[in-house]
Protein backbone atom coordinates (compact mmCIF):
# COMPACT_ATOMS: atom_id res chain seq x y z
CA UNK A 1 0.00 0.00 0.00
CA UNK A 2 1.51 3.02 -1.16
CA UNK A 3 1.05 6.64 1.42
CA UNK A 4 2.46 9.65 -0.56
CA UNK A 5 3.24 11.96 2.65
CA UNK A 6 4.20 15.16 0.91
CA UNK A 7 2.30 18.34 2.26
CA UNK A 8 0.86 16.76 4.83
CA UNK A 9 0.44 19.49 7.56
CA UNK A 10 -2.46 17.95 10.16
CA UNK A 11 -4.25 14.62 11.13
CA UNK A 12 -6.56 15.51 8.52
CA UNK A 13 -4.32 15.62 5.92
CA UNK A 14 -2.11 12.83 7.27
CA UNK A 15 -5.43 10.31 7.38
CA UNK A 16 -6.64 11.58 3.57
CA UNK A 17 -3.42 10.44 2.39
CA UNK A 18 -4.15 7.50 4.21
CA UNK A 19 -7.68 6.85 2.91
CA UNK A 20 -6.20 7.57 -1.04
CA UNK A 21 -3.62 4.49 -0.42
CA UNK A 22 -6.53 2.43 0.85
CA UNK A 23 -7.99 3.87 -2.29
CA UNK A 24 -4.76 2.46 -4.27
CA UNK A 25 -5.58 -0.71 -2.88
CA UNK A 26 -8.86 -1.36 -3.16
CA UNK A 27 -8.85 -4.00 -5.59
CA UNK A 28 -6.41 -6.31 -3.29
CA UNK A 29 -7.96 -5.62 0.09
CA UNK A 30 -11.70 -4.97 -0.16
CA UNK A 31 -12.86 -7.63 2.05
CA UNK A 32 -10.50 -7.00 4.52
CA UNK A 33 -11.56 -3.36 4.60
CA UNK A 34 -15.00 -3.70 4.18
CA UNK A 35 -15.11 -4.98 7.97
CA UNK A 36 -13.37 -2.37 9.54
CA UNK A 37 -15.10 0.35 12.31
CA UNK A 38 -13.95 3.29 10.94
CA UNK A 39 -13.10 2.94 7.46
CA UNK A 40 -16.07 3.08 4.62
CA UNK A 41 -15.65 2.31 1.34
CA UNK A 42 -18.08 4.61 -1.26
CA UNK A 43 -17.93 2.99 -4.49
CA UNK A 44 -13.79 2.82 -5.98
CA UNK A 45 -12.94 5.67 -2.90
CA UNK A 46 -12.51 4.59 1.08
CA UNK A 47 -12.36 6.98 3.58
CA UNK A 48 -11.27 7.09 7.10
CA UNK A 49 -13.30 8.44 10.20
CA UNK A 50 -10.13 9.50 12.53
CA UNK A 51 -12.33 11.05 15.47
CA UNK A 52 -15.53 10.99 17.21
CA UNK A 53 -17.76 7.56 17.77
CA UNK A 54 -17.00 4.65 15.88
CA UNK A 55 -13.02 6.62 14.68
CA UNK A 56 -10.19 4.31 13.83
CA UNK A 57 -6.35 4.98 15.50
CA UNK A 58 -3.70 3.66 13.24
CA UNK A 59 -2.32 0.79 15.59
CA UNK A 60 -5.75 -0.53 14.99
CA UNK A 61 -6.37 0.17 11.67
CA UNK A 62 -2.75 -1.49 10.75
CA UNK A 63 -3.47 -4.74 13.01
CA UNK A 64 -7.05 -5.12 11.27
CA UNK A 65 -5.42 -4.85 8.20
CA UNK A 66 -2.45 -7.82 8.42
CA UNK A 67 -4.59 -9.92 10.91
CA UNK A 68 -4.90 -12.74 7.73
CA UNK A 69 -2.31 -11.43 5.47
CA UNK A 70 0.69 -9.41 4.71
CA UNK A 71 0.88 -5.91 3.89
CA UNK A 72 3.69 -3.70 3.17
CA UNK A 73 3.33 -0.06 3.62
CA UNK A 74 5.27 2.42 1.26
CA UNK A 75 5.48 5.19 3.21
CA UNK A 76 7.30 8.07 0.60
CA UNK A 77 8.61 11.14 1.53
CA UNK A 78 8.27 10.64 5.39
CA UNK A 79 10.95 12.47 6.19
CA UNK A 80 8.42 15.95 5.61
CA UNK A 81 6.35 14.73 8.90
CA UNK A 82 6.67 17.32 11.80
CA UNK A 83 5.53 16.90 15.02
CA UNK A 84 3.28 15.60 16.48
CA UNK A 85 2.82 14.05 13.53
CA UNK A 86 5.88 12.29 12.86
CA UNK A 87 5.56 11.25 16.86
CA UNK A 88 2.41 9.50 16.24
CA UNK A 89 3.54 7.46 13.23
CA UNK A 90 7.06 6.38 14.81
CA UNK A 91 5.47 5.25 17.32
CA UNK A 92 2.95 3.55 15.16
CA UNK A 93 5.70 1.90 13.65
CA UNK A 94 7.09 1.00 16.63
CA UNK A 95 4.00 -0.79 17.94
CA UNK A 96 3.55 -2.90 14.83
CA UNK A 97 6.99 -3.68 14.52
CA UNK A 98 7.33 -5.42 17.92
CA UNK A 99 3.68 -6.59 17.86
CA UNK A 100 2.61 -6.91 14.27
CA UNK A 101 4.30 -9.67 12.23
CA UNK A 102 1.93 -9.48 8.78
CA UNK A 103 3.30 -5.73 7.86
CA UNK A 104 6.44 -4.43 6.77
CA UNK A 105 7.27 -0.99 6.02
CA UNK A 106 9.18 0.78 3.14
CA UNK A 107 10.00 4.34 4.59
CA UNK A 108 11.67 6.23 1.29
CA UNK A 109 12.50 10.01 0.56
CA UNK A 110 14.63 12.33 -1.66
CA UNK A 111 16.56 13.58 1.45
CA UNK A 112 18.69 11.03 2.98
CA UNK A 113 19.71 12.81 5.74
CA UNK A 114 16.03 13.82 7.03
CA UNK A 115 15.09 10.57 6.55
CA UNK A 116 17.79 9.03 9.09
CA UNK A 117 17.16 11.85 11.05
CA UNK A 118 13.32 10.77 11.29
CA UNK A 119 13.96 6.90 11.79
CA UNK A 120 16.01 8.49 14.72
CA UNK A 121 19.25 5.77 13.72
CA UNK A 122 21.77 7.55 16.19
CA UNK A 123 18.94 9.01 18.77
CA UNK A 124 18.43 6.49 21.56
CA UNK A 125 15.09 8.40 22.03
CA UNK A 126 13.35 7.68 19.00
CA UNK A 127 10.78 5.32 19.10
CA UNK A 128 12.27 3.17 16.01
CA UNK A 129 16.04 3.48 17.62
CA UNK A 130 17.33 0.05 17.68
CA UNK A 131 15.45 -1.74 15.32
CA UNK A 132 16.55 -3.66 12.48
CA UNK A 133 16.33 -2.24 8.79
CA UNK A 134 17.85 -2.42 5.85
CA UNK A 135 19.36 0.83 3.66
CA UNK A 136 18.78 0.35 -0.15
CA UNK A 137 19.84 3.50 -2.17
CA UNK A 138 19.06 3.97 -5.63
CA UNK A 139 21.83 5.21 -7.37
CA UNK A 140 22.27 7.11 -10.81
CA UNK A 141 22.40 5.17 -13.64
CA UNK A 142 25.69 5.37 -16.05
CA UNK A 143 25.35 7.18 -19.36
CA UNK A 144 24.64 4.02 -21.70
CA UNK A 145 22.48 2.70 -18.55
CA UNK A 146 20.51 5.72 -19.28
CA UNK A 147 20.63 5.36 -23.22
CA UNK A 148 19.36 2.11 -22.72
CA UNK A 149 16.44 2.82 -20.03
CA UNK A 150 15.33 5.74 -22.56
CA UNK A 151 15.61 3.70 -25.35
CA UNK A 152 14.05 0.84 -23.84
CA UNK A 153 11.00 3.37 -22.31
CA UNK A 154 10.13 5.01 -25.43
CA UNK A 155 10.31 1.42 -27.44
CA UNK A 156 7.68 0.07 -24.52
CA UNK A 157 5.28 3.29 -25.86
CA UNK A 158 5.95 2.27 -29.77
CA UNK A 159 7.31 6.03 -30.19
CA UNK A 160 10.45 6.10 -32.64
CA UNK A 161 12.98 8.87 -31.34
CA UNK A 162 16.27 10.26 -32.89
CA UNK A 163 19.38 10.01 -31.59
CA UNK A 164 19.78 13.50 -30.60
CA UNK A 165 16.64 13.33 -27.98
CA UNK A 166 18.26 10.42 -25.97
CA UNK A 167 21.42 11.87 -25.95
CA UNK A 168 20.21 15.67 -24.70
CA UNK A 169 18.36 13.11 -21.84
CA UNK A 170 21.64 11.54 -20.82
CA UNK A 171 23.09 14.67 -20.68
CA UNK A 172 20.91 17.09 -18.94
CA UNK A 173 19.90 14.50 -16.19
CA UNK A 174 22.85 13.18 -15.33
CA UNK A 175 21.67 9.39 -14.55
CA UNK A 176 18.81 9.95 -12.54
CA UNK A 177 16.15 7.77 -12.67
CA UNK A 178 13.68 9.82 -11.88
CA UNK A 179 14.07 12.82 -14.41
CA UNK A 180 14.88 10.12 -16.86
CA UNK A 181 11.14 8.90 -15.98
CA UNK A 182 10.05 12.94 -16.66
CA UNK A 183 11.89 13.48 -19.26
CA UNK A 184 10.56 10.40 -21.56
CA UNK A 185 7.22 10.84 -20.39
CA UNK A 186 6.78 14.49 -21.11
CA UNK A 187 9.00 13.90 -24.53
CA UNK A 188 6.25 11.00 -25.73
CA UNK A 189 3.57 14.19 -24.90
CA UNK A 190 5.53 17.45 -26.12
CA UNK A 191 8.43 16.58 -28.03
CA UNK A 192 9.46 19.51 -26.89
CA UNK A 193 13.29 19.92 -25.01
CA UNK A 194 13.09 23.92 -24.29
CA UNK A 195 9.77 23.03 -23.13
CA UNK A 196 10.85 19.96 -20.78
CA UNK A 197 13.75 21.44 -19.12
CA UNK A 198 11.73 24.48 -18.62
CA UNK A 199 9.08 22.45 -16.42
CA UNK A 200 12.24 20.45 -14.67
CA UNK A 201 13.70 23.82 -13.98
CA UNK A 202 10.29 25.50 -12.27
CA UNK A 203 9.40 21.98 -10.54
CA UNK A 204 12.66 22.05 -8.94
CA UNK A 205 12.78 25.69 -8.29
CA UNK A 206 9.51 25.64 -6.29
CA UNK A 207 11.23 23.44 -3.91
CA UNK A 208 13.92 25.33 -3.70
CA UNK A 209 11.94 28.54 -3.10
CA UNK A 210 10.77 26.19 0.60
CA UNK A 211 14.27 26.86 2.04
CA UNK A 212 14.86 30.03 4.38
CA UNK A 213 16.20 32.77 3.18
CA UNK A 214 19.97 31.68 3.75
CA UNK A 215 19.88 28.53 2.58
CA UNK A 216 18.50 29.88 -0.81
CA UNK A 217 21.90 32.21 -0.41
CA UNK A 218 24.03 29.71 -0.22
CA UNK A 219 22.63 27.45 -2.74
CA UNK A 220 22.73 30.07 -5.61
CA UNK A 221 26.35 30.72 -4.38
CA UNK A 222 26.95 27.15 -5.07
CA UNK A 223 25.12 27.34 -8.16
CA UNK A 224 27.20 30.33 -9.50
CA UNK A 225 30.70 28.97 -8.45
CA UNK A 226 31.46 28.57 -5.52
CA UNK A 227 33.42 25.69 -4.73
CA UNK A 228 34.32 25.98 -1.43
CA UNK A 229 33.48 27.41 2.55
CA UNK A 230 35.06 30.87 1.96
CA UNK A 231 34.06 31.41 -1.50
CA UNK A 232 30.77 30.95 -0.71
CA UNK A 233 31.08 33.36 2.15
CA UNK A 234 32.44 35.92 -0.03
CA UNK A 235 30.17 35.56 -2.71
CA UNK A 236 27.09 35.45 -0.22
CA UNK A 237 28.50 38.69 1.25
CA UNK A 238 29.21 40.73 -1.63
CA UNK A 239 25.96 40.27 -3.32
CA UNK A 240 23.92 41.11 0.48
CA UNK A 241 26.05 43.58 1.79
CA UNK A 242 25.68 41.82 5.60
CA UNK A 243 28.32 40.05 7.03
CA UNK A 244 27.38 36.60 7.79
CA UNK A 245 28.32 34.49 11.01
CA UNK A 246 30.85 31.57 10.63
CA UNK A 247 28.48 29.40 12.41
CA UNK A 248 25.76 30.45 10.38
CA UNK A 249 27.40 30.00 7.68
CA UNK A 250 28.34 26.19 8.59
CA UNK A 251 24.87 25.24 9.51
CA UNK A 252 23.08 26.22 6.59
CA UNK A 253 25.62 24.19 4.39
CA UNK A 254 25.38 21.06 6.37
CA UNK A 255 20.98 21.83 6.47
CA UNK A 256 21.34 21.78 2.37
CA UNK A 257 23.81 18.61 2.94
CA UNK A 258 20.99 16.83 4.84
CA UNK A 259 18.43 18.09 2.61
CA UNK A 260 20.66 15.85 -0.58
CA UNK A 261 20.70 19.13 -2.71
CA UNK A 262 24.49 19.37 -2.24
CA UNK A 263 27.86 17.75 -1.24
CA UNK A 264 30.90 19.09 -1.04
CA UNK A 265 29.99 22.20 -2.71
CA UNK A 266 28.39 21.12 -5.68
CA UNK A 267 24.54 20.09 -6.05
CA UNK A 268 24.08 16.63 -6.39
CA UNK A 269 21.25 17.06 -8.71
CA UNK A 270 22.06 19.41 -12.54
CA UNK A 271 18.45 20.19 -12.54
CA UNK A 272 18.86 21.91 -9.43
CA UNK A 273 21.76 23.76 -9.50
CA UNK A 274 19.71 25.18 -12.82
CA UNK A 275 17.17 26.29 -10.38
CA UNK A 276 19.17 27.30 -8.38
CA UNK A 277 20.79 30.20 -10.48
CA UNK A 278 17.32 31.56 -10.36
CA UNK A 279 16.80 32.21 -6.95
């Protein structure tokens, strides 16, 4: 069962994105559902009452669900929870990882860093500390891994592409899979380039424009050149006029660090550092 988590702010919005993976997964667990306090199921859409009489709490709604069979719960992007929020779903976890043997949980995200930060791997007082899991990462393809998964995508849609339009893919994504995925898809709809990298560009640049203020400073330092601690500084300074705090300075680089936009002063992602220049 697949929960996309982004912009979830509330319970409300955490237990809609709840009820749309039910949704998701209708088709494989609609008599299991169907006999659940709390959950309703209107036609192809379920829905979740989360308070008053006859409301569902997630421990309950997770044991109901595995009592006769396995489930695994693809929880994407979890690393955006705040609290209490991200409380009540560790713990969650928690319970149905001691107690629950039917369920196992995929917990994935863009931001590696957040993402161990929320498991809590190093913080003894996080509900999940000390549990077993196992870290897959997926990593950029090479450039004729990427020629092939283009050439392979677009032969899967029966669309005949030149050369040229695999090889400005390879190049402008740099291996990763999932602007490869954008860039064939919107290609099979457009074939348009200036028109696809002008998308990638805004998409990524509306994330970007979440950061604070500094962190937006630093990242279009990094963007523009700057390859190291006091060349950022400088650069950052000259275009503000403010001086900027060494420790200020440090924080907000290792924040973008944990945030995988950068590493070692230069963005991990071409797309982005694009963006970037925009800021």
């Amino acid at each position: 069962m697949y929960i996309d988590l982004r912009g979830v702010r509330n319970t409300a919005d955490l237990y809609r994105k709840i009820s749309e993976g039910l949704t998701g997964s209708l088709t494989k667990l609609r008599d299991v559902i169907k006999g659940i306090s709390g959950v309703k199921i209107a036609g192809v859409e379920v829905t979740l009452k989360w308070r008053g009489v006859d409301s569902i709490i997630l421990p309950r709604l997770i044991e109901q669900l595995t009592k006769k069979q396995t489930v695994v719960f693809v929880l994407d992007e979890i690393q955006e929870l705040r609290p209490p929020l991200s409380f009540e779903l560790k713990n969650t976890i928690a319970y149905a990882y001691d107690n629950l043997p039917n369920c196992t949980f995929v917990l994935s995200g863009s931001q590696i860093g957040l993402l161990k930060d929320f498991v809590g791997v190093d913080n003894p007082e996080s509900p999940l500390f000390g549990r077993y899991y196992t870290e897959v990462r997926v990593e950029r393809f090479t450039k004729e891994q990427s020629r092939e998964f283009l050439q392979r995508g677009f032969g899967e849609l029966k669309q005949s592409v030149e050369r040229s339009v695999i090889e400005k893919g390879v190049a402008l994504f740099d291996g990763i899979p999932g602007w490869l995925v954008h860039y064939g898809m919107s290609y099979v709809e457009r074939k348009n380039y200036d028109e696809i990298l002008e998308i990638a560009i805004n998409t990524a640049r509306n994330e970007l424009l979440k950061l604070n203020q500094r962190e937006k400073q630093v990242a279009k330092a990094i963007a523009n050149g700057a390859k190291s601690w006091s060349s950022v500084r400088k650069l950052i300074e000259e275009k503000s006029g403010e001086i900027i705090p060494k420790s200020t300075l440090t924080r907000t680089i290792k924040a973008l660090e944990k945030l995988s936009i950068i590493q070692d002063y230069r963005f991990l992602d071409p797309v982005y550092q694009l963006a970037a220049k925009l800021l």
